[in-house]
C-alpha atoms as a PDB file:
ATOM      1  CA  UNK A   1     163.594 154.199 -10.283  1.00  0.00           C
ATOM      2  CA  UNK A   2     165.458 153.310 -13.285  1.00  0.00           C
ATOM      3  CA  UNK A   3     164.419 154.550 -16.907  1.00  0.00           C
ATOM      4  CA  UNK A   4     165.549 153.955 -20.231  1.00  0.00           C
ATOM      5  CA  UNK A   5     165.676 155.997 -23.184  1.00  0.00           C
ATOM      6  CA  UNK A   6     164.647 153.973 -26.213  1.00  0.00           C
ATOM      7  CA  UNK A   7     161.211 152.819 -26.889  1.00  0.00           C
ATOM      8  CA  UNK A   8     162.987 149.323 -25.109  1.00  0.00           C
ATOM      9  CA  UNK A   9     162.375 149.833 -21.209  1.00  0.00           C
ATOM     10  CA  UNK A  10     162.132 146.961 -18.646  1.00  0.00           C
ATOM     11  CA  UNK A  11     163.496 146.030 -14.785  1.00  0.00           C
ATOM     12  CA  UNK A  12     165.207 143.301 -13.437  1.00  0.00           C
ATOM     13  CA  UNK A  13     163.851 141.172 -10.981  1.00  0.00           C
ATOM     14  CA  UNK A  14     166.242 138.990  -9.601  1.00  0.00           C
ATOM     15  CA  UNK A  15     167.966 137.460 -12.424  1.00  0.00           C
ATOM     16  CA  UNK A  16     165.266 137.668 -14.329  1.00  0.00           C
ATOM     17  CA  UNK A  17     163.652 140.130 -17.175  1.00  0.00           C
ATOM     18  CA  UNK A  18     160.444 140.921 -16.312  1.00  0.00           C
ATOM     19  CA  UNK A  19     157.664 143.619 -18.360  1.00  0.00           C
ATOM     20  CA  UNK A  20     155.888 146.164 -16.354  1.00  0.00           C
ATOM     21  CA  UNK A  21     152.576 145.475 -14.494  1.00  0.00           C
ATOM     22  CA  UNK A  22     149.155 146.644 -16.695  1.00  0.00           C
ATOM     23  CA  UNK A  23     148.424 149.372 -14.813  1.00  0.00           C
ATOM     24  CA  UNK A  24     152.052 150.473 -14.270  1.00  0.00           C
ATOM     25  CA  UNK A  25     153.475 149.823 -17.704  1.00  0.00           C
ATOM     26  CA  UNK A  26     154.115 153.775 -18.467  1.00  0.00           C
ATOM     27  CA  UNK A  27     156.610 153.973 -15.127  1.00  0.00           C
ATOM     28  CA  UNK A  28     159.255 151.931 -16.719  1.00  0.00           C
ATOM     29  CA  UNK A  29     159.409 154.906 -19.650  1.00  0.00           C
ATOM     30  CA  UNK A  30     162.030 157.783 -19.478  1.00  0.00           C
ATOM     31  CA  UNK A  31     160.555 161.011 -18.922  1.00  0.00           C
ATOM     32  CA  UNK A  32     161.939 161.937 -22.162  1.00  0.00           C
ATOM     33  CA  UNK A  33     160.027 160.319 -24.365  1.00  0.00           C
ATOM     34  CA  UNK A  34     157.294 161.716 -26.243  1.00  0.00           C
ATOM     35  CA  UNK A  35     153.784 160.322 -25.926  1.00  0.00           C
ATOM     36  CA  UNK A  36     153.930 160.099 -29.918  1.00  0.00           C
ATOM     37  CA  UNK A  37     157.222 157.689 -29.672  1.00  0.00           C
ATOM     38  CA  UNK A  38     155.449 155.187 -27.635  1.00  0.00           C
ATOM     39  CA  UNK A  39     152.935 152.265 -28.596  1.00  0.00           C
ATOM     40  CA  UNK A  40     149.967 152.850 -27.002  1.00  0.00           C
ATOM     41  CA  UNK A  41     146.623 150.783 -26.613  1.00  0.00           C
ATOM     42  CA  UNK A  42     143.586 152.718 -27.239  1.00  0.00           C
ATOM     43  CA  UNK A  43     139.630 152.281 -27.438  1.00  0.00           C
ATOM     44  CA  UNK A  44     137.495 153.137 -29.592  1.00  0.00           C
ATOM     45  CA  UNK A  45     133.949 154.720 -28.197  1.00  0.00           C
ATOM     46  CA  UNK A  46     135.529 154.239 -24.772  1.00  0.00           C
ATOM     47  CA  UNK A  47     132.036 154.068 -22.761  1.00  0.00           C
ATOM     48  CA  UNK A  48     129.888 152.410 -25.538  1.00  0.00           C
ATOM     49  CA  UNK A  49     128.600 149.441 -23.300  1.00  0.00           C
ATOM     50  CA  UNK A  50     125.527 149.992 -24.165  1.00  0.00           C
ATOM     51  CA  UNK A  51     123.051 149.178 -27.281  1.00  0.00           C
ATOM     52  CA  UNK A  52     119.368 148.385 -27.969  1.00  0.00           C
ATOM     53  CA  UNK A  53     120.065 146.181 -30.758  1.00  0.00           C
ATOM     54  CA  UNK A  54     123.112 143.163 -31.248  1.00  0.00           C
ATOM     55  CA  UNK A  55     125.935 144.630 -32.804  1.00  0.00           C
ATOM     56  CA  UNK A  56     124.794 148.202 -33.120  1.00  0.00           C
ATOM     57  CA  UNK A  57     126.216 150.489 -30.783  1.00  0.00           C
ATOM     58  CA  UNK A  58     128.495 148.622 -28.123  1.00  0.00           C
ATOM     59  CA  UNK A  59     131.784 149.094 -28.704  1.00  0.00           C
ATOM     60  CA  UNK A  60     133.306 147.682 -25.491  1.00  0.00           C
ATOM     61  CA  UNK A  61     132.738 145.045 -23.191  1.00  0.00           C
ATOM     62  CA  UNK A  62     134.818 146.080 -20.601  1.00  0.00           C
ATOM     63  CA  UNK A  63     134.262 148.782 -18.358  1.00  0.00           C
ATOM     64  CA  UNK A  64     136.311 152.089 -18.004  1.00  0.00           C
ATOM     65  CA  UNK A  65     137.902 150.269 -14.800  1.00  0.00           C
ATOM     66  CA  UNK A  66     138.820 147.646 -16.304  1.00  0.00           C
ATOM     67  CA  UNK A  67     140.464 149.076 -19.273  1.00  0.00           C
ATOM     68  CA  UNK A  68     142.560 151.444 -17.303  1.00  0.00           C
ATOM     69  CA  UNK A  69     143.564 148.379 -15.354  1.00  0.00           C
ATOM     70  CA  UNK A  70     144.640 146.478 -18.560  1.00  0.00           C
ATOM     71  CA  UNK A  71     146.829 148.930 -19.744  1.00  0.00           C
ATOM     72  CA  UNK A  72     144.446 150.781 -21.890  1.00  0.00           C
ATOM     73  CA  UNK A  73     145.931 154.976 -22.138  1.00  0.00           C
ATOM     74  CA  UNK A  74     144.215 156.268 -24.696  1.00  0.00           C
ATOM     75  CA  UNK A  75     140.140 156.991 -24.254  1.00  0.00           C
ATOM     76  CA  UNK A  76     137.757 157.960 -27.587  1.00  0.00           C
ATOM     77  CA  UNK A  77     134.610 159.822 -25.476  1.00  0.00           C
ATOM     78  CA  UNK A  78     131.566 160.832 -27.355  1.00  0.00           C
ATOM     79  CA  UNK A  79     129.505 163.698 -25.110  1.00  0.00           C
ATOM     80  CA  UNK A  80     126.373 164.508 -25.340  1.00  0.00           C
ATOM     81  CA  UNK A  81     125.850 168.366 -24.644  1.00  0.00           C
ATOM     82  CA  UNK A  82     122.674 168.440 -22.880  1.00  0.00           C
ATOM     83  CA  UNK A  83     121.816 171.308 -20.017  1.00  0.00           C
ATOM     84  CA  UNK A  84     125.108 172.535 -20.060  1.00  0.00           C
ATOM     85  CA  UNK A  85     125.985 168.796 -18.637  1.00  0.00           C
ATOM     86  CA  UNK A  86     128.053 166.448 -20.909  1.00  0.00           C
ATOM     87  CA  UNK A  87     126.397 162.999 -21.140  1.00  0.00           C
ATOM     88  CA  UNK A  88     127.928 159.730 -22.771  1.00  0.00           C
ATOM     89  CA  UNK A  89     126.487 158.993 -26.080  1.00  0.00           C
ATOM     90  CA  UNK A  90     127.335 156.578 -29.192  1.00  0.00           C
ATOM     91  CA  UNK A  91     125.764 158.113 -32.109  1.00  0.00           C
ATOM     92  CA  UNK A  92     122.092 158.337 -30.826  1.00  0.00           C
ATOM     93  CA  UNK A  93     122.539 155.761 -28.018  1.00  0.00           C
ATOM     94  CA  UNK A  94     123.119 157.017 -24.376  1.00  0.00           C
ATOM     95  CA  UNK A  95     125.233 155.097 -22.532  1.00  0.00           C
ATOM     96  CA  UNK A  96     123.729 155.629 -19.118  1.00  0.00           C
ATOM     97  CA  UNK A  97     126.713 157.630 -18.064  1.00  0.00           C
ATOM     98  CA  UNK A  98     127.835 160.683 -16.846  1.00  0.00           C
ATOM     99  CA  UNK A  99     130.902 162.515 -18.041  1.00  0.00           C
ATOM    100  CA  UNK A 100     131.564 163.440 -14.386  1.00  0.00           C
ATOM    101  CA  UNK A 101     131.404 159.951 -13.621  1.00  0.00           C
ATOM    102  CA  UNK A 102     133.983 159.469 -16.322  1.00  0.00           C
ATOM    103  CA  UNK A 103     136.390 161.712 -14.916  1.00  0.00           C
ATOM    104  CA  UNK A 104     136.120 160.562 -11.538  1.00  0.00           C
ATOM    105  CA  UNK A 105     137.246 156.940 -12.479  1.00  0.00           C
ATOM    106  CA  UNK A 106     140.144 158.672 -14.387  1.00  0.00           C
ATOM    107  CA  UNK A 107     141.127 161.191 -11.645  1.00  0.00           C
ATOM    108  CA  UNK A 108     140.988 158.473  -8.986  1.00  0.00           C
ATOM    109  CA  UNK A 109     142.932 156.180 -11.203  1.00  0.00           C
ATOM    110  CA  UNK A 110     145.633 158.183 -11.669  1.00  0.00           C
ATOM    111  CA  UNK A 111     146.150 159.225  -8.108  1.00  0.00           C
ATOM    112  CA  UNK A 112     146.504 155.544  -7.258  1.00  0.00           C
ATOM    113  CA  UNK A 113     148.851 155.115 -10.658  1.00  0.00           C
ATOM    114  CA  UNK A 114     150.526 158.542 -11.052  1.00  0.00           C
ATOM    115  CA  UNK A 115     153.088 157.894 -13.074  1.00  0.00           C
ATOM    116  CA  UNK A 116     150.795 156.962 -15.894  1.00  0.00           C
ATOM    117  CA  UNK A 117     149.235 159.511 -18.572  1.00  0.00           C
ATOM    118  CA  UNK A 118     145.515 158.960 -20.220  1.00  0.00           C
ATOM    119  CA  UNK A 119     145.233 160.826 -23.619  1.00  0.00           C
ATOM    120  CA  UNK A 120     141.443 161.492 -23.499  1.00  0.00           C
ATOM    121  CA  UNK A 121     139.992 162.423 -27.225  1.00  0.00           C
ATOM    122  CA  UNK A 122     136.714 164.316 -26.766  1.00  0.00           C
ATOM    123  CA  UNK A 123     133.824 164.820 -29.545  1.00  0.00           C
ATOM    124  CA  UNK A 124     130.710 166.217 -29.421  1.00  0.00           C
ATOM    125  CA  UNK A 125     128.132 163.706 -29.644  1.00  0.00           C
ATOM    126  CA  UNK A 126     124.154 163.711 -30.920  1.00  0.00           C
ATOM    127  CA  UNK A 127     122.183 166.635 -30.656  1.00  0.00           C
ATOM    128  CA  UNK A 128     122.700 169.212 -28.031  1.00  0.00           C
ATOM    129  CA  UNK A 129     119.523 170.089 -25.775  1.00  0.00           C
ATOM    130  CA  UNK A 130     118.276 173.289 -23.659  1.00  0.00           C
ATOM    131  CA  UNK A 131     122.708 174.638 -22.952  1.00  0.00           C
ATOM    132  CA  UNK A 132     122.784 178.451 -21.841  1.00  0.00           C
ATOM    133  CA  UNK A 133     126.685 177.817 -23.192  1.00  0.00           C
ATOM    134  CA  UNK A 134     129.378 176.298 -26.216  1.00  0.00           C
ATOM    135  CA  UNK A 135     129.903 172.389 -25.474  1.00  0.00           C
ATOM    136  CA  UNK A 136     133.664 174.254 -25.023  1.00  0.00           C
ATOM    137  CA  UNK A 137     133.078 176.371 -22.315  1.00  0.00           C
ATOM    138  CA  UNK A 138     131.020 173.380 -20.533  1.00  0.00           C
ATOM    139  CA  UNK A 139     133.988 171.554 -21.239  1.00  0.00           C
ATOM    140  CA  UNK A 140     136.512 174.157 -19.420  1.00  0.00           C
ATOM    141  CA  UNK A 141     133.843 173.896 -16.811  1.00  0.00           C
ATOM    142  CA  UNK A 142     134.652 170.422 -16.307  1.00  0.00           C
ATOM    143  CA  UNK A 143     138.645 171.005 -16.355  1.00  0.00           C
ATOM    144  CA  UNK A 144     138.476 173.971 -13.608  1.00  0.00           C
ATOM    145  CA  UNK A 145     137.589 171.417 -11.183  1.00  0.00           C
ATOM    146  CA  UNK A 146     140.940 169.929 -10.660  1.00  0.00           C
ATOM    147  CA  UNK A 147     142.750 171.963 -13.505  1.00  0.00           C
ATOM    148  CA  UNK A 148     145.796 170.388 -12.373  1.00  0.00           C
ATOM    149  CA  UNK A 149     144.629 166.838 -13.694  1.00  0.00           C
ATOM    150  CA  UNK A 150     144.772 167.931 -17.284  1.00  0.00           C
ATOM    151  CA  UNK A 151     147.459 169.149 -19.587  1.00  0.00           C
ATOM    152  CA  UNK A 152     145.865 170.812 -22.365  1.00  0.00           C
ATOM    153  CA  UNK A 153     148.538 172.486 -24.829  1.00  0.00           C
ATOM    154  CA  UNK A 154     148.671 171.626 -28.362  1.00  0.00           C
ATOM    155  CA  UNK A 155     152.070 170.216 -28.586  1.00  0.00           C
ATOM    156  CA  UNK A 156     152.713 166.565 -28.011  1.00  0.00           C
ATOM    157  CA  UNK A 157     153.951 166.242 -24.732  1.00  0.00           C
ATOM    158  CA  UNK A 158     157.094 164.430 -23.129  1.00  0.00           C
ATOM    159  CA  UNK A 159     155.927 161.884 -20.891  1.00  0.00           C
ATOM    160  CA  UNK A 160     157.575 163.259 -17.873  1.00  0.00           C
ATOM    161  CA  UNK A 161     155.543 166.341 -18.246  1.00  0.00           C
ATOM    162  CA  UNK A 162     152.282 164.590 -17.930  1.00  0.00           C
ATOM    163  CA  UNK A 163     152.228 161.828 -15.500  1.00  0.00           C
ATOM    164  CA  UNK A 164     149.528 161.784 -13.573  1.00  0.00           C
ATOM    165  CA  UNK A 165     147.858 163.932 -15.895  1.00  0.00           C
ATOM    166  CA  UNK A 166     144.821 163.508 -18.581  1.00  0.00           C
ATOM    167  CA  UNK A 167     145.801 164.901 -22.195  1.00  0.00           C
ATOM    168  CA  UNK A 168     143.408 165.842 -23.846  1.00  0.00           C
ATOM    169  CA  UNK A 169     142.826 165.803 -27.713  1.00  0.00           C
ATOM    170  CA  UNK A 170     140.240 167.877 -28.986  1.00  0.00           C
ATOM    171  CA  UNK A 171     137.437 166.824 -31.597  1.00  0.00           C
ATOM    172  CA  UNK A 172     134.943 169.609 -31.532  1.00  0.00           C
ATOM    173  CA  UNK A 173     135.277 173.477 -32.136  1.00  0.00           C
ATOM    174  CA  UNK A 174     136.111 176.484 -29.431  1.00  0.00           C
ATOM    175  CA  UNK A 175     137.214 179.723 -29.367  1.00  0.00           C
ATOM    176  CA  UNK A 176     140.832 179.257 -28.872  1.00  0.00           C
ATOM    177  CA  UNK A 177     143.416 176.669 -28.275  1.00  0.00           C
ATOM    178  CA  UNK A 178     142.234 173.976 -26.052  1.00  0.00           C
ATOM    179  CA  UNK A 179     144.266 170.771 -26.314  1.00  0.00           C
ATOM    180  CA  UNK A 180     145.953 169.212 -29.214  1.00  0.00           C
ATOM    181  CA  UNK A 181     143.779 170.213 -32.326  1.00  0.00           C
ATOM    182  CA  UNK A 182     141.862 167.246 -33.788  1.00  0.00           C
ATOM    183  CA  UNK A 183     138.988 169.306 -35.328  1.00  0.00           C
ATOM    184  CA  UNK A 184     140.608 168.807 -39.288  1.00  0.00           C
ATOM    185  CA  UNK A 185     140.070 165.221 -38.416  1.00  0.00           C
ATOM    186  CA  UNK A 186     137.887 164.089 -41.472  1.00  0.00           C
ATOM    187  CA  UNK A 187     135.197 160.944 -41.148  1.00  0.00           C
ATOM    188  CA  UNK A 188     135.893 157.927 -42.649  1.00  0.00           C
ATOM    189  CA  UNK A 189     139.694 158.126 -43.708  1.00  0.00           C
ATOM    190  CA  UNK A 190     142.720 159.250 -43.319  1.00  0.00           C
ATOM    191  CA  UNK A 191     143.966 162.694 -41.817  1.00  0.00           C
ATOM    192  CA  UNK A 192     147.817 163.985 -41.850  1.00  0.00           C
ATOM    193  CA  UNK A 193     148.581 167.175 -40.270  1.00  0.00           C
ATOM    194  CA  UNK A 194     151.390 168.608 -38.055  1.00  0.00           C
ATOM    195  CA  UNK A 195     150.787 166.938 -34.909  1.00  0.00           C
ATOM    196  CA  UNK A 196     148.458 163.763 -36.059  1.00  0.00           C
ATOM    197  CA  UNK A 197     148.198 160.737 -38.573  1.00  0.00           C
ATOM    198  CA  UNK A 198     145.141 159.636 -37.816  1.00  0.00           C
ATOM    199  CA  UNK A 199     143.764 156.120 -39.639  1.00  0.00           C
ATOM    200  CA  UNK A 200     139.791 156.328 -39.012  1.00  0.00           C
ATOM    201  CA  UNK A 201     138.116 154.232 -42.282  1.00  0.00           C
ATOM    202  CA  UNK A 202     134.781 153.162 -40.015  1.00  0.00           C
ATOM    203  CA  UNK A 203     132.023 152.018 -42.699  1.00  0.00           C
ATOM    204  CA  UNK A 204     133.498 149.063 -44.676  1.00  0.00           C
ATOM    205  CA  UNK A 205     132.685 146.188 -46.950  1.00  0.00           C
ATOM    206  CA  UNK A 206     134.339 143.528 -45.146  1.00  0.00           C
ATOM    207  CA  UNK A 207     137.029 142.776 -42.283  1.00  0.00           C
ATOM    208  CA  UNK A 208     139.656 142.130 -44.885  1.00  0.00           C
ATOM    209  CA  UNK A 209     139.679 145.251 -46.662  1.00  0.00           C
ATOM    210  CA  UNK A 210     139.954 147.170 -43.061  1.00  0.00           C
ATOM    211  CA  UNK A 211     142.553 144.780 -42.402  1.00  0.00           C
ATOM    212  CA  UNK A 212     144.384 146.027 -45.355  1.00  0.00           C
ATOM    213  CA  UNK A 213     143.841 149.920 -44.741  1.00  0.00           C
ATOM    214  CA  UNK A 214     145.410 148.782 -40.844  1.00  0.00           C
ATOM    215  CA  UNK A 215     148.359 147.282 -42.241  1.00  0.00           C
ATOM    216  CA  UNK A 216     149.132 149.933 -44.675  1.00  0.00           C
ATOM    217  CA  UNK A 217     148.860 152.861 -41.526  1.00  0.00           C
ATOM    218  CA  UNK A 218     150.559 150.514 -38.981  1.00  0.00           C
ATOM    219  CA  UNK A 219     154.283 149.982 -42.253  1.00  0.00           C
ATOM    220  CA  UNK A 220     153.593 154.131 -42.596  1.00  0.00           C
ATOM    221  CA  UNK A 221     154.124 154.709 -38.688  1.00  0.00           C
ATOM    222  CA  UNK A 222     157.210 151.983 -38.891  1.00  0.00           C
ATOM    223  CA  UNK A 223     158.962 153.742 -41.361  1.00  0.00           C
ATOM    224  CA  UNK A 224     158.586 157.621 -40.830  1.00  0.00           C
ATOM    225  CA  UNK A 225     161.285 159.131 -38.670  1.00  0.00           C
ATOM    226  CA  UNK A 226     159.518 161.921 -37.046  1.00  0.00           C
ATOM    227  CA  UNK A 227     158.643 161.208 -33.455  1.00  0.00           C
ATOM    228  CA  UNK A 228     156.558 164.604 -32.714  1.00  0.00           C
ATOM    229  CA  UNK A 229     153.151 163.434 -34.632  1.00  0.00           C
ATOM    230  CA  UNK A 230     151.422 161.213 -32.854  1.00  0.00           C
ATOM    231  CA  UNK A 231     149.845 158.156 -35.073  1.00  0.00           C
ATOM    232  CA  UNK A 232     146.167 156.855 -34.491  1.00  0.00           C
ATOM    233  CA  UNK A 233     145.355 154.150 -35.882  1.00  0.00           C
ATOM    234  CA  UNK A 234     141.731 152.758 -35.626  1.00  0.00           C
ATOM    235  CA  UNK A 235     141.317 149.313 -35.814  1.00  0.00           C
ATOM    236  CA  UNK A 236     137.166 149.522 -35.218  1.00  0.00           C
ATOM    237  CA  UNK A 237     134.689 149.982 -38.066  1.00  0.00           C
ATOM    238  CA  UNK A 238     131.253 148.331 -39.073  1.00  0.00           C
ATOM    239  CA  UNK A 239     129.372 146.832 -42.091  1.00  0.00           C
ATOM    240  CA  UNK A 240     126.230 147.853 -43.065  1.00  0.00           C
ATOM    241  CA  UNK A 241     123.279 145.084 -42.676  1.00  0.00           C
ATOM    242  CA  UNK A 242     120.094 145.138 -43.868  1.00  0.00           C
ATOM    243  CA  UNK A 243     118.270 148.290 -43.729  1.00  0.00           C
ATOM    244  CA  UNK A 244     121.490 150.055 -43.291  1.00  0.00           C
ATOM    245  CA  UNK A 245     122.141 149.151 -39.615  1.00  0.00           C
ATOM    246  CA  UNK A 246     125.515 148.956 -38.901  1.00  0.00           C
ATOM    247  CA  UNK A 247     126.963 145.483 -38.059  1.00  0.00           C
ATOM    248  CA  UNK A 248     130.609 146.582 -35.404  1.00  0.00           C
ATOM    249  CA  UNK A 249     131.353 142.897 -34.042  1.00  0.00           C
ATOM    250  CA  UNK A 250     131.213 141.361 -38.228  1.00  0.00           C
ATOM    251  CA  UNK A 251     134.269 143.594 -38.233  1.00  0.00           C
ATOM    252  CA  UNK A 252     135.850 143.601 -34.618  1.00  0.00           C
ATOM    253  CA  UNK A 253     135.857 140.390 -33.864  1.00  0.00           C
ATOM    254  CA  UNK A 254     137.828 139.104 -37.657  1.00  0.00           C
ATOM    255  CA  UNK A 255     140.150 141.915 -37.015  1.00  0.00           C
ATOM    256  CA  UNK A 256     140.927 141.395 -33.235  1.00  0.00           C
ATOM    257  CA  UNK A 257     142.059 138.184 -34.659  1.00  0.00           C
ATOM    258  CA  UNK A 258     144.384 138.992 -37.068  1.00  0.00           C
ATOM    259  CA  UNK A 259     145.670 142.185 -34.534  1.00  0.00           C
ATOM    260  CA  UNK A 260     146.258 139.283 -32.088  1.00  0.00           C
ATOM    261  CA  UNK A 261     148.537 137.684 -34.765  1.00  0.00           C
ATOM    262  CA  UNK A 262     149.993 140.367 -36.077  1.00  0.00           C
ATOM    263  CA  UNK A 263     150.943 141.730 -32.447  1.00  0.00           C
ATOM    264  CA  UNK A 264     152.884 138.525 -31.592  1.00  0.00           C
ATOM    265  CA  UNK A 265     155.164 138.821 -34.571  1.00  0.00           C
ATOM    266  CA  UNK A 266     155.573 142.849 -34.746  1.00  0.00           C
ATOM    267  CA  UNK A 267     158.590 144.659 -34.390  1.00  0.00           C
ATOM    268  CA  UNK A 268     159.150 146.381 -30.768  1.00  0.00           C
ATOM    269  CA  UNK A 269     159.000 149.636 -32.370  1.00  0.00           C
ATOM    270  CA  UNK A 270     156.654 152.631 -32.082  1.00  0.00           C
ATOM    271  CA  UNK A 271     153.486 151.782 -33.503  1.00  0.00           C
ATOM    272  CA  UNK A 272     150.890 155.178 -32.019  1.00  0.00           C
ATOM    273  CA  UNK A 273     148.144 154.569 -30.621  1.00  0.00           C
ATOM    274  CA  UNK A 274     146.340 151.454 -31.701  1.00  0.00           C
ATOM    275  CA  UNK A 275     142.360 152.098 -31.301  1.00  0.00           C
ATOM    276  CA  UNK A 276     140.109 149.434 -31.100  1.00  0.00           C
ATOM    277  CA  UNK A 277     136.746 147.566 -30.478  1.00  0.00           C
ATOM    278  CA  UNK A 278     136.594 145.300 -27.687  1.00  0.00           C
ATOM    279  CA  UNK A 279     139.580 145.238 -26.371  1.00  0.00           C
ATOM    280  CA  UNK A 280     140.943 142.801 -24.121  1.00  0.00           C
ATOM    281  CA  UNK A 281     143.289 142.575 -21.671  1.00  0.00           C
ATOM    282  CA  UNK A 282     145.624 140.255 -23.613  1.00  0.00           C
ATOM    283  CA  UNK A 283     145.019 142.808 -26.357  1.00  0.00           C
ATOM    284  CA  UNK A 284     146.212 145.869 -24.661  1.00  0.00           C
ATOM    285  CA  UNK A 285     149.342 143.520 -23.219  1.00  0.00           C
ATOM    286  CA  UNK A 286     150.276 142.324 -26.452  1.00  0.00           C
ATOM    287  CA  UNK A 287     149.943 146.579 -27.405  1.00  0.00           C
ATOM    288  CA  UNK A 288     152.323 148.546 -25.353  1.00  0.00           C
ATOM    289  CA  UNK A 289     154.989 145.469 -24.768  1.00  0.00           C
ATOM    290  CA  UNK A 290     155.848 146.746 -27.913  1.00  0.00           C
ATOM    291  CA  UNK A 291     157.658 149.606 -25.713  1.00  0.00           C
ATOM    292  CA  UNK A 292     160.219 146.522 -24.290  1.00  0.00           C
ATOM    293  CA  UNK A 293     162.334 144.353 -25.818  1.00  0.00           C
ATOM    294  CA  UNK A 294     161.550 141.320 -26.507  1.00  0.00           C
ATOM    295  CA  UNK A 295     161.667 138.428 -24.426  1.00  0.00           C
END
């Protein structure tokens, strides 16, 4: 198979130029290339399907499935720590899902795709319940059942080094290394440290003020030369309604819009990961084909 160096990669069919499949798009990329060098589409509260009141707590309507089949590589999962057993949570909300159940999609996934690589963030989530151990340890737990599925060094990897493989990004406090270190990762800002930017302004007044704060992130990433921190830029946030309940869609679906324009016009550079709300699967396309060159 034929790679290609630059963030441009593509194959010829016939005579002519043709972008990767969705759920291939990541075997057209040189092994060489760093995960941080690449444009990557993300989601935001990953598993959030689920909410008791409109607008709330969803974050997603498609499932896990479904995003991995769109092209979606990097995962935001909230765990609830409860009898040493991680559980799917958004804020309070459980999500009906098991984080075994998680990893089984993702495992099975990538040994039908293994030439692709999931970044999985992880964050403790809620209030842990009745655990005999650290949400860390249950963690390693989880990872010493196919070790060999995860790569879990702090550096940013080349790609070649973790195909097949779930990176994992860590949100929550342990003992000792374990993944690449997200737990200086403030709320509700910005974050620059050796290995991240990270773009995460989540309660705001209005869609065109996080539109702004997107922009300014996305012309940072553009411009700065260093390819070994990887960029994250969230694209999700809510407004506050009455009584203080958040409103996500009065913010996702405005900026989804003006993503969707911005996306058709953007240079095929690297970008970072680009974390959002409701993703689509036109979304995530018009996301990493900014790894080819343009048609």
């Amino acid at each position: 198979m034929r790679t290609f160096f630059p963030t441009f990669a593509f194959v010829l069919i016939g005579s002519s130029l043709t972008l990767a499949g969705d759920a291939d798009w990541m075997s057209r990329i040189s092994d060489e290339m760093r995960l941080s060098s690449l444009t990557i589409p993300g989601t935001h509260n990953s598993a959030a399907l689920r909410e008791p009141l409109a607008g709330t707590a969803k974050c997603q309507s498609l499932t896990l499935s479904e995003q991995l089949a769109a092209g979606v590589r990097f995962f935001d999962l909230r765990c609830c720590h409860q009898q040493d057993e991680f559980h799917i949570y958004h804020g309070p909300i459980s999500q009906n899902l098991s984080f075994e159940a998680v990893l089984q999609t993702m495992r099975s996934f990538l040994r039908k795709h293994p030439r692709e690589s999931l970044i999985v963030s992880i964050k403790q989530e809620h209030r842990p319940q009745g655990n005999s151990r650290s949400f860390s340890q249950t963690l390693q737990a989880y990872i010493d059942q196919q070790p060999q599925a995860w790569y879990r060094e702090a550096a940013i990897p080349r790609l070649g080094d973790v195909r097949g493989k779930m990176v994992l990004l860590s949100r929550f406090q342990a003992a000792g290394p374990m993944g690449i270190p997200a737990t200086d990762w403030g709320h509700n800002g910005s974050h620059e440290g050796t290995t991240l930017f990270v773009q995460d302004r989540f309660e705001i007044p209005d869609a065109e003020t996080k539109w702004k704060i997107i922009r300014r992130a996305l012309e940072d990433s553009l411009k700065e030369s260093n390819r070994d921190r990887l960029h994250l830029h969230f694209t999700s946030g809510y407004r506050s309604g009455p009584l203080g309940m958040p409103n996500i869609t009065a913010i996702s679906t405005p900026i989804n819009q003006r993503l969707n324009n911005y996306l058709k016009k953007a240079p095929h550079r690297r970008h970072g990961c680009l974390v959002l709300d409701f993703i689509t699967p036109d979304l995530a396309q018009a996301i990493y084909q900014l790894n080819f060159p343009s048609p």
